[in-house]
Protein backbone atom coordinates (compact mmCIF):
# COMPACT_ATOMS: atom_id res chain seq x y z
CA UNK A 1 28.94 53.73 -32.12
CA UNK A 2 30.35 54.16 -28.39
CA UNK A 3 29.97 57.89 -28.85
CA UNK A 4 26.81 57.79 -29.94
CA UNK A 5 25.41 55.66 -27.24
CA UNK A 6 27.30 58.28 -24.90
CA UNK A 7 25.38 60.92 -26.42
CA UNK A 8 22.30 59.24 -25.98
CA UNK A 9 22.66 58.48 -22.36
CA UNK A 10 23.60 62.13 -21.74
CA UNK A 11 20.59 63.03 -23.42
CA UNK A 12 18.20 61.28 -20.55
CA UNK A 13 19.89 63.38 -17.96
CA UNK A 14 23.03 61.56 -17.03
CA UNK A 15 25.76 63.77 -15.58
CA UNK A 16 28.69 61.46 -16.90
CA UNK A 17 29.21 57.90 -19.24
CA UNK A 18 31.68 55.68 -19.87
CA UNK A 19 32.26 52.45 -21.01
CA UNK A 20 34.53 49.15 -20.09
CA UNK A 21 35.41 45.91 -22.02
CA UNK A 22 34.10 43.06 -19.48
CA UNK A 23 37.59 41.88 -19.25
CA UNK A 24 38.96 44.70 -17.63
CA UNK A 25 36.01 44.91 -15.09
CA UNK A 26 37.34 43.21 -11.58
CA UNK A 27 35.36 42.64 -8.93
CA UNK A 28 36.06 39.69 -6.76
CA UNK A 29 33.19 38.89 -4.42
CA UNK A 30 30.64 39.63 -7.09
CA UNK A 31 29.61 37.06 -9.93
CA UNK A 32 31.27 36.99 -13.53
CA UNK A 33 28.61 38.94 -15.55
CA UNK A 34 29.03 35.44 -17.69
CA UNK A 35 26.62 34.13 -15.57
CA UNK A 36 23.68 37.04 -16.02
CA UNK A 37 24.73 38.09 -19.74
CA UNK A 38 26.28 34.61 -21.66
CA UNK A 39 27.46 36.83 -24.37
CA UNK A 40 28.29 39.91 -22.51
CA UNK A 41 31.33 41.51 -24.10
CA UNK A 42 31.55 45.40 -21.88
CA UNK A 43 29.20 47.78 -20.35
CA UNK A 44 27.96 50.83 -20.28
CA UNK A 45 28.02 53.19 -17.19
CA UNK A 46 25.87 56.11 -16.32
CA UNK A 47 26.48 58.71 -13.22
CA UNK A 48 24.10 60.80 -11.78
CA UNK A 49 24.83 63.44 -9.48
CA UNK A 50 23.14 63.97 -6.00
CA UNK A 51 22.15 67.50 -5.29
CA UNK A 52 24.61 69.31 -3.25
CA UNK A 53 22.33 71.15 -0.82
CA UNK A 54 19.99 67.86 -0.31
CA UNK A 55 23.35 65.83 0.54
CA UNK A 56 24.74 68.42 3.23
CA UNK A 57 21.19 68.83 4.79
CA UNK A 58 21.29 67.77 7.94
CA UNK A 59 17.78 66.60 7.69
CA UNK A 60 17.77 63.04 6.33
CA UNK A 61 14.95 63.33 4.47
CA UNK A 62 15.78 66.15 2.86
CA UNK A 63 18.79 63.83 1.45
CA UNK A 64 16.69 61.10 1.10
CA UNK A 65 14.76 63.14 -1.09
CA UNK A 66 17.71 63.63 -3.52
CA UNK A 67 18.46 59.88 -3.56
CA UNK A 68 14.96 58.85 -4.67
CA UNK A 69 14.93 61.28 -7.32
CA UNK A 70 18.31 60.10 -8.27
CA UNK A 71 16.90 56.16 -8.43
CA UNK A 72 13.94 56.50 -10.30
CA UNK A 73 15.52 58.64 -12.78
CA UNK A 74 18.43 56.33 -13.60
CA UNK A 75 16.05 53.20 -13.21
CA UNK A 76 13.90 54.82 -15.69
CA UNK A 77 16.91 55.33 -18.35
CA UNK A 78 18.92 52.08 -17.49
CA UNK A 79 16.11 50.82 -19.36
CA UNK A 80 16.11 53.29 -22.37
CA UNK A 81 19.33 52.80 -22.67
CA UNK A 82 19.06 48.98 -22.54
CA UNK A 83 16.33 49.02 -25.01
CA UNK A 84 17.58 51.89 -26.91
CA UNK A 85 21.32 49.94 -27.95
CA UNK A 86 19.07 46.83 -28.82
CA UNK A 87 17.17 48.20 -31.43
CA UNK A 88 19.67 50.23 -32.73
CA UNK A 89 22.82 48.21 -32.65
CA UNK A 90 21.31 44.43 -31.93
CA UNK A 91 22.70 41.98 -29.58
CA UNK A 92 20.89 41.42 -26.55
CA UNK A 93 21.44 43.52 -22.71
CA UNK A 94 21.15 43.68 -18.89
CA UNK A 95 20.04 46.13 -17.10
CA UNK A 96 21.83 47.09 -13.85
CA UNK A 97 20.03 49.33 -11.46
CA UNK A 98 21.88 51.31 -8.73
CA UNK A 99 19.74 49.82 -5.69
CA UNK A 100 17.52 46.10 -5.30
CA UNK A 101 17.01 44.46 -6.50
CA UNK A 102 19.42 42.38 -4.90
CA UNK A 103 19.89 38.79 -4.11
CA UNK A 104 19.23 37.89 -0.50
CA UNK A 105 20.17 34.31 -0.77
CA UNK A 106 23.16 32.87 1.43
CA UNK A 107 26.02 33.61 1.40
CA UNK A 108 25.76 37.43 0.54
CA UNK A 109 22.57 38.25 2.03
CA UNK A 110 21.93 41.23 -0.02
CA UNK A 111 25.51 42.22 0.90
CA UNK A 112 26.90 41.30 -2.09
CA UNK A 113 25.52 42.50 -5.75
CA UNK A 114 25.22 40.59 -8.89
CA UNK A 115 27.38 43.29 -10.85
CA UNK A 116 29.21 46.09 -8.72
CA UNK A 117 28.67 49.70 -9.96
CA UNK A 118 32.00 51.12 -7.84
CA UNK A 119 34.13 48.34 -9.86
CA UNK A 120 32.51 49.29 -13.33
CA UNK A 121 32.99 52.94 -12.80
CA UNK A 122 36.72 52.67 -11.84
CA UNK A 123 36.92 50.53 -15.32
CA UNK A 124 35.05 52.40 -17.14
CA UNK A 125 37.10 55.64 -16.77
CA UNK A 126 34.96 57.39 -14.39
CA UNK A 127 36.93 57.58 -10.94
CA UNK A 128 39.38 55.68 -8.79
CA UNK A 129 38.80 54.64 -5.06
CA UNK A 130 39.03 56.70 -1.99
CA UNK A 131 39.87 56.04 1.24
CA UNK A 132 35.66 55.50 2.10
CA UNK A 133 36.12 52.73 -0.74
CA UNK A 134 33.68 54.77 -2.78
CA UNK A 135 34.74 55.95 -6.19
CA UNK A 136 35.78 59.50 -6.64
CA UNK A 137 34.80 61.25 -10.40
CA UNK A 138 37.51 63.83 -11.39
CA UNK A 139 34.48 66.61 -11.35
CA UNK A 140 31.97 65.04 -9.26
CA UNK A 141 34.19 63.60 -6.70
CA UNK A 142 31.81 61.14 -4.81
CA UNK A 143 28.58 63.01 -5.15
CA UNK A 144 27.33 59.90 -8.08
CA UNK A 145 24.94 56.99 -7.55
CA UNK A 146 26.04 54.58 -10.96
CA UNK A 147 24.29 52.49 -12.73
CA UNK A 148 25.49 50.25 -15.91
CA UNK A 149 24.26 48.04 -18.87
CA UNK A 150 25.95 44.78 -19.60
CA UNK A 151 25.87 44.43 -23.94
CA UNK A 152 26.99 42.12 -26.14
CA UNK A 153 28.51 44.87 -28.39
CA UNK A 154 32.47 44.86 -28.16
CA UNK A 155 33.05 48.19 -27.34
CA UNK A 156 36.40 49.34 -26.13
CA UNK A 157 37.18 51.06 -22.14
CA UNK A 158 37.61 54.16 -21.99
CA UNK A 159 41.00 55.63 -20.44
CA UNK A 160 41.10 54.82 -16.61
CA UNK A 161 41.74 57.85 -14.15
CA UNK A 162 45.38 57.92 -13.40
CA UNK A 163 45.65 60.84 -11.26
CA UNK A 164 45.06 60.24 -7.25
CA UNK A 165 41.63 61.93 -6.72
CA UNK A 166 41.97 61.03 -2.38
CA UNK A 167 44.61 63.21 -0.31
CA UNK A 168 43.81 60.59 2.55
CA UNK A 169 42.50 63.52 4.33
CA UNK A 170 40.81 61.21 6.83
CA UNK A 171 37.60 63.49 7.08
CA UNK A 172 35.34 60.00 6.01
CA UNK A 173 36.91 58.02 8.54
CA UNK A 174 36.68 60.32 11.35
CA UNK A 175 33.15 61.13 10.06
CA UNK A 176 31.28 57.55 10.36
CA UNK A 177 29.05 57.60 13.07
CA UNK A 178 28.96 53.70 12.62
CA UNK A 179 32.94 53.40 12.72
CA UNK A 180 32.47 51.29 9.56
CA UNK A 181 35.57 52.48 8.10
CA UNK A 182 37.94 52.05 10.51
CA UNK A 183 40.43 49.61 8.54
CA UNK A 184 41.34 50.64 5.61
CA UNK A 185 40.45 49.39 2.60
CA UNK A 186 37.34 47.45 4.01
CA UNK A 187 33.85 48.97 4.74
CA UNK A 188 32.00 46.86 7.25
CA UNK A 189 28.71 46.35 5.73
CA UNK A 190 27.06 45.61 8.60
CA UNK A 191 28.31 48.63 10.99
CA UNK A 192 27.49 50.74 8.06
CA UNK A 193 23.63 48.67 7.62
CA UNK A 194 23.03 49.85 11.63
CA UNK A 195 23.35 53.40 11.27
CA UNK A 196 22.75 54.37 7.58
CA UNK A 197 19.52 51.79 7.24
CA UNK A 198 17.80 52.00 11.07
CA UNK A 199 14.45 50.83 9.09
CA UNK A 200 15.70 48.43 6.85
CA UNK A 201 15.12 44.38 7.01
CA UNK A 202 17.61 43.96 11.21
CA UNK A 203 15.50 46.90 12.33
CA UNK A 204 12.20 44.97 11.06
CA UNK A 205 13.46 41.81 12.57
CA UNK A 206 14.49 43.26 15.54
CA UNK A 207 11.08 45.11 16.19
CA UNK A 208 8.79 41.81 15.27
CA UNK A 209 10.54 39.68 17.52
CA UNK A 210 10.00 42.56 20.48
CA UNK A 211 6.73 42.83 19.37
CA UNK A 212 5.96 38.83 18.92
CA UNK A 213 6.94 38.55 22.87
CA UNK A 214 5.13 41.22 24.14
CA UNK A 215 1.72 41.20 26.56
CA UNK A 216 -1.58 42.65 24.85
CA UNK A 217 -1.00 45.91 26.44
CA UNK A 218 2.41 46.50 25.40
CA UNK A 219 2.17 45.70 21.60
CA UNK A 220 -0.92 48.26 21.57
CA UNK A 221 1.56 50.85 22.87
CA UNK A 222 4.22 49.66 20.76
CA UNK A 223 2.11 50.16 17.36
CA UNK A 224 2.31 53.79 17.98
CA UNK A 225 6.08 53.64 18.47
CA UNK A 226 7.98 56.13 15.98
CA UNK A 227 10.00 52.96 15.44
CA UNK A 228 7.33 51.44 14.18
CA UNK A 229 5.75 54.11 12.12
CA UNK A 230 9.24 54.08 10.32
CA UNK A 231 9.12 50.60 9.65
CA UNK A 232 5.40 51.21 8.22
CA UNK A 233 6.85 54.21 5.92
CA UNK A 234 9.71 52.19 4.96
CA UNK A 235 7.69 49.87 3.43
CA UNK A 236 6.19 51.90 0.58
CA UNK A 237 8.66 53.95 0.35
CA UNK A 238 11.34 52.07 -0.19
CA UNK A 239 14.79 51.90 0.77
CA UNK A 240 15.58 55.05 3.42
CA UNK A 241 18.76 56.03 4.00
CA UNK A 242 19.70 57.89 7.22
CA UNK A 243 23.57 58.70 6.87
CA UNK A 244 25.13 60.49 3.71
CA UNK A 245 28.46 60.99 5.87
CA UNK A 246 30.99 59.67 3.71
CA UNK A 247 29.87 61.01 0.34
CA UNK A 248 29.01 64.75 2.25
CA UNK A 249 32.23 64.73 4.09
CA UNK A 250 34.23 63.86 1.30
CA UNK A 251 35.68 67.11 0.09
CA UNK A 252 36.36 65.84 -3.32
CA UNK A 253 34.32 67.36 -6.01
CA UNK A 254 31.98 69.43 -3.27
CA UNK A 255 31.12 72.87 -4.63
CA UNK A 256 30.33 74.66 -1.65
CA UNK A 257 32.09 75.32 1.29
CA UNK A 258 30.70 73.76 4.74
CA UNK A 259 29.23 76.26 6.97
């Protein structure tokens, strides 16, 4: 049955699978999957690779471009999948998408996420952390946005990754422009938010309340601000990453050498 289901979510496009019983799934600040799946019993983990060139551009949106593609394709099968082991095997499943939605209620904020995708990788056999506290794939290094299903099938982990995938080269530290990774073992979410989300919801604040205080004149000339076209863009187009340091930098599992 697991291999099966691993065939199937190959099938859609995924680059790797893997699967964890829910007790061997750890993640502290995040809720037990109890709570979203009564009956949950493991979960099933897809990996999709970001596209190398895209990811080194030095043009954001060029990256961007990868990680959009990357979202609505695995959005797209986290549902087959979902849908797919419920017809064919029964019992009832969750959905987890790589991105929002996310919960934005005190205390996390939308820092925090109902099940986290690094955690169920690492038990589901697909990496181990690196020093950038992002998971490293024997083949793909860090170059994978995850995504999961929670089931109430009993299905079995598979082996974790022994072998240590991070030489603690330092290149990710040295790299973030937002100095969010400066002690070790801890990403500061909201160093990282500043410089890898300019247009996301403290950007939007931050404009509105310039904008709120502002004479006639001014918020005329400040509708035409690039700041605020961004702001406009972001809002259709969804979440826009401007920093792909970490994962670029990383040299685990990159195919090309940096020129």
């Amino acid at each position: 049955m697991k291999e099966e289901i691993r065939k199937y979510i190959m099938s859609l496009g995924a680059d790797v699978a893997g699967f964890a019983a829910i007790e061997d799934y750890k993640a502290a600040r995040c809720p037990d999957p109890r709570t979203i799946l009564p009956g949950v019993k493991s979960m099933a983990v897809a990996g999709y690779r970001e596209i190398d060139g895209a990811l080194d551009s030095g043009n954001m949106r060029s990256s961007l471009s990868s990680r959009m593609g990357v979202l609505d394709l695995s959005k797209r099968n986290t549902y087959l999948i979902s849908r797919h082991i419920e017809d064919k095997y029964g019992g009832r499943t969750v959905p987890v998408l790589g991105s929002y939605p996310l919960n934005m209620s005190p205390p996390g904020m939308g820092l925090v996420a109902d099940v986290s995708l690094r955690h169920a990788a690492v038990a589901a056999g697909l990496g181990n952390f690196g020093r950038h506290n992002l998971v490293i794939h024997p083949r793909f290094g860090t170059r994978l946005i995850y995504t999961a299903v929670l089931t109430e099938l009993p299905l079995s982990s598979d082996p974790p990754v022994t072998e240590t995938l991070c030489d603690e080269c330092g290149i990710c530290v040295a790299g973030c422009p937002g100095k969010a990774l400066d002690e070790e073992g801890k990403t500061d979410n909201m160093k990282c938010l500043r410089v890898s989300q300019p247009w996301g919801i403290g950007g939007a604040i931050g404009y509105m309340r310039k904008f709120i205080g502002a004479p006639p004149d001014k918020q005329k000339e400040a509708l035409m601000d690039p700041l605020f076209l961004s702001l406009y863009q972001a809002m259709f187009v969804g979440f826009q990453y401007n920093c792909f340091k970490c994962m670029a930098g990383c040299p685990a599992g990159a195919k090309f050498e940096k020129k």
